[in-house]
Protein backbone atom coordinates (compact mmCIF):
# COMPACT_ATOMS: atom_id res chain seq x y z
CA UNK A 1 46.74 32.77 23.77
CA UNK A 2 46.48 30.31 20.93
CA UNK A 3 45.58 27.34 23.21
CA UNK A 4 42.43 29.96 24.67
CA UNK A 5 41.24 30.17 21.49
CA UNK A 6 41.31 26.70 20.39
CA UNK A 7 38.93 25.04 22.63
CA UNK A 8 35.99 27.70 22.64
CA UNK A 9 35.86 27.07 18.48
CA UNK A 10 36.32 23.53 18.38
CA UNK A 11 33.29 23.37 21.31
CA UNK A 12 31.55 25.35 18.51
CA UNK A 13 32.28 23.20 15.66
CA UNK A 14 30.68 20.20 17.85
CA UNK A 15 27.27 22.26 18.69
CA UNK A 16 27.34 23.63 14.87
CA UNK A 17 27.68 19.89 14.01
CA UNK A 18 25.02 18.62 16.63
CA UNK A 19 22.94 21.33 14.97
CA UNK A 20 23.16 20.09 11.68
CA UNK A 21 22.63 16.46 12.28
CA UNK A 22 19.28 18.03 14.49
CA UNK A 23 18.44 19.66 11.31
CA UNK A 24 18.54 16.52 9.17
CA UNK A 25 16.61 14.35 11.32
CA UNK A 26 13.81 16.47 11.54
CA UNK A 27 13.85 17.02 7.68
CA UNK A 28 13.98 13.69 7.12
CA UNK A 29 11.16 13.31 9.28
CA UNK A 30 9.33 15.65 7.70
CA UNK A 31 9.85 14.56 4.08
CA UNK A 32 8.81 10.95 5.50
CA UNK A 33 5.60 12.33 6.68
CA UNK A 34 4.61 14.55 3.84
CA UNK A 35 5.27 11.34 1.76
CA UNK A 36 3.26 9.41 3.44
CA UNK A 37 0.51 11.98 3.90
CA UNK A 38 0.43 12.61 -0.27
CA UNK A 39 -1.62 9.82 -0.79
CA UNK A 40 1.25 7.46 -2.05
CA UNK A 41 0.15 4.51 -4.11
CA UNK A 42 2.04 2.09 -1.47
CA UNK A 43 -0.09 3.74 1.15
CA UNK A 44 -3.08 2.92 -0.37
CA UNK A 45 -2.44 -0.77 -1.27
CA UNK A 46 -1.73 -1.06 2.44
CA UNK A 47 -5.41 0.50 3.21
CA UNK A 48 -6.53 -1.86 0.52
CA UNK A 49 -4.67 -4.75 1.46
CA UNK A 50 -6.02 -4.22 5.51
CA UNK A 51 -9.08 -3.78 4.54
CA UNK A 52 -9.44 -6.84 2.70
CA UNK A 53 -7.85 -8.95 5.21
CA UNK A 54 -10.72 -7.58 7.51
CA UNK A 55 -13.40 -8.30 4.84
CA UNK A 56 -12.16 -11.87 4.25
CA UNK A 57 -10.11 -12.79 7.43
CA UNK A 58 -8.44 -16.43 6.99
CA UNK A 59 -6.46 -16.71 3.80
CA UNK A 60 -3.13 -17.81 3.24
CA UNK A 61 -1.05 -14.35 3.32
CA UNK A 62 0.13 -15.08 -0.23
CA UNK A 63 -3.25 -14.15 -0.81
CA UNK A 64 -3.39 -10.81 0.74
CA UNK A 65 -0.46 -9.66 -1.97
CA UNK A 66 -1.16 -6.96 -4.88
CA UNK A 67 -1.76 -9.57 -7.61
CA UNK A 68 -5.50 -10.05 -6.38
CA UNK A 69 -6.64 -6.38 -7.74
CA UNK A 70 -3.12 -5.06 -10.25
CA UNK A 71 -1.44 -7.19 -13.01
CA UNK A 72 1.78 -6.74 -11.85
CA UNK A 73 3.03 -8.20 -8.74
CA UNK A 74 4.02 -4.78 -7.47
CA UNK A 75 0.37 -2.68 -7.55
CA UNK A 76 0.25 0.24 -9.86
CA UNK A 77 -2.44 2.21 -10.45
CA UNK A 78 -3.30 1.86 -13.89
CA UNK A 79 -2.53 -1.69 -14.13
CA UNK A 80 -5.56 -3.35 -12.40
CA UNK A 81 -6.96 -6.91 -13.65
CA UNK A 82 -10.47 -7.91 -14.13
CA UNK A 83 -11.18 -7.89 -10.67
CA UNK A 84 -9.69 -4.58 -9.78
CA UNK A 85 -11.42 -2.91 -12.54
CA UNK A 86 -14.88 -4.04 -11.26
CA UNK A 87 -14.09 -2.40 -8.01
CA UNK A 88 -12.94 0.65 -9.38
CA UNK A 89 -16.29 0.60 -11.47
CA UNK A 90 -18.39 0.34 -8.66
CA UNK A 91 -17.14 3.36 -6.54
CA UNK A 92 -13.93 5.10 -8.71
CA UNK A 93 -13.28 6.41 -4.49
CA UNK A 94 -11.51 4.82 -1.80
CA UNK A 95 -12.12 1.00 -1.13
CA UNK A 96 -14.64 0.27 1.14
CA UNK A 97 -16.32 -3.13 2.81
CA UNK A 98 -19.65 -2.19 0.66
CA UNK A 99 -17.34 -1.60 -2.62
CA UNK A 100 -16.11 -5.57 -1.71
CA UNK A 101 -19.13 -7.06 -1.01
CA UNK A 102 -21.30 -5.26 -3.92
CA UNK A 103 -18.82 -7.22 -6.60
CA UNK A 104 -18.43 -10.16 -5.20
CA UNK A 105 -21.41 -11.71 -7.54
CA UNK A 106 -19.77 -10.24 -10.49
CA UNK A 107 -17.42 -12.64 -12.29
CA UNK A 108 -14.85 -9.93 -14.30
CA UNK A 109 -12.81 -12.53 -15.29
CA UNK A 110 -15.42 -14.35 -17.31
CA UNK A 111 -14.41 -18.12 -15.84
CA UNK A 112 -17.75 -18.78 -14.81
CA UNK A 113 -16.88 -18.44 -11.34
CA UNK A 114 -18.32 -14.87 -9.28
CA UNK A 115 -15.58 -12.95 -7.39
CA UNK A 116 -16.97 -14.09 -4.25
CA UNK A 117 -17.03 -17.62 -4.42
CA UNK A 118 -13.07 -17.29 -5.65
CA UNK A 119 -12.64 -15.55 -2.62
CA UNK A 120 -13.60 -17.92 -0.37
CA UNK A 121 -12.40 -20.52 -2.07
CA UNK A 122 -9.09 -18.85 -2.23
CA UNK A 123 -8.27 -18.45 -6.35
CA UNK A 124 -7.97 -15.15 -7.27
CA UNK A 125 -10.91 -13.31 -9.17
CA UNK A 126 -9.03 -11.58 -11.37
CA UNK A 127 -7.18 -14.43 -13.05
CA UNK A 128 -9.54 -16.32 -15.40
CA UNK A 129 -7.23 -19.56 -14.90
CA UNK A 130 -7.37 -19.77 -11.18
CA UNK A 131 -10.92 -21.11 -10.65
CA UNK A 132 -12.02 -23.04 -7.53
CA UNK A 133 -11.24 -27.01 -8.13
């Protein structure tokens, strides 16, 4: 009678496991989506960084990094450099082509150089010591 009994609950400890590792998944899934939904400042420097690949296509990728726009090499919100300041001057919203283009005759790191000449020359605009040679 024993041996009857056995198998029936150890096929339900398999489905009550299956269940569980279901269950997981799909809140992982959904934590991973909800993160990504909330607007997550990684999320956005990926927006920004796509967006300004599109704007100014044919840089070395070094230059597509978060150290054009944020002080840090990791991009944090509040620590923007010159040149992320002046964009977030212009339109305090999400970055847009026309938010790009309307500073790039600015110079907000005061080297005598406007944003977008550094850009296409390839020195960043927020760094007053990387000018175009």
């Amino acid at each position: 009678m024993i041996m009857y009994l056995k198998a029936p609950i150890s096929a339900w400890k398999k489905r009550k496991e299956k269940s569980n590792e279901k269950f997981f998944v799909f809140l992982f899934t959904l934590m991973g989506w909800l993160f990504l939904l909330s607007g997550d400042p990684s999320e956005a420097t990926l927006y920004n960084n796509t967006l300004f690949k599109q704007t100014y296509p044919g840089k070395d990728a070094k230059y597509y990094t978060c150290i054009l726009c944020h002080t840090g090499k990791i991009g944090k919100k509040g620590e923007l450099n010159p040149y992320g300041k002046s964009l977030d001057l212009v339109l305090p919203e999400k970055l847009t082509v026309e938010k790009l283009k309307a500073v790039e005759s600015l110079d907000p790191d005061g080297d005598g150089v406007p944003s977008g000449k550094e850009i296409e020359a390839g020195t960043l605009p927020g760094d007053p010591a990387s000018v175009p040679k």
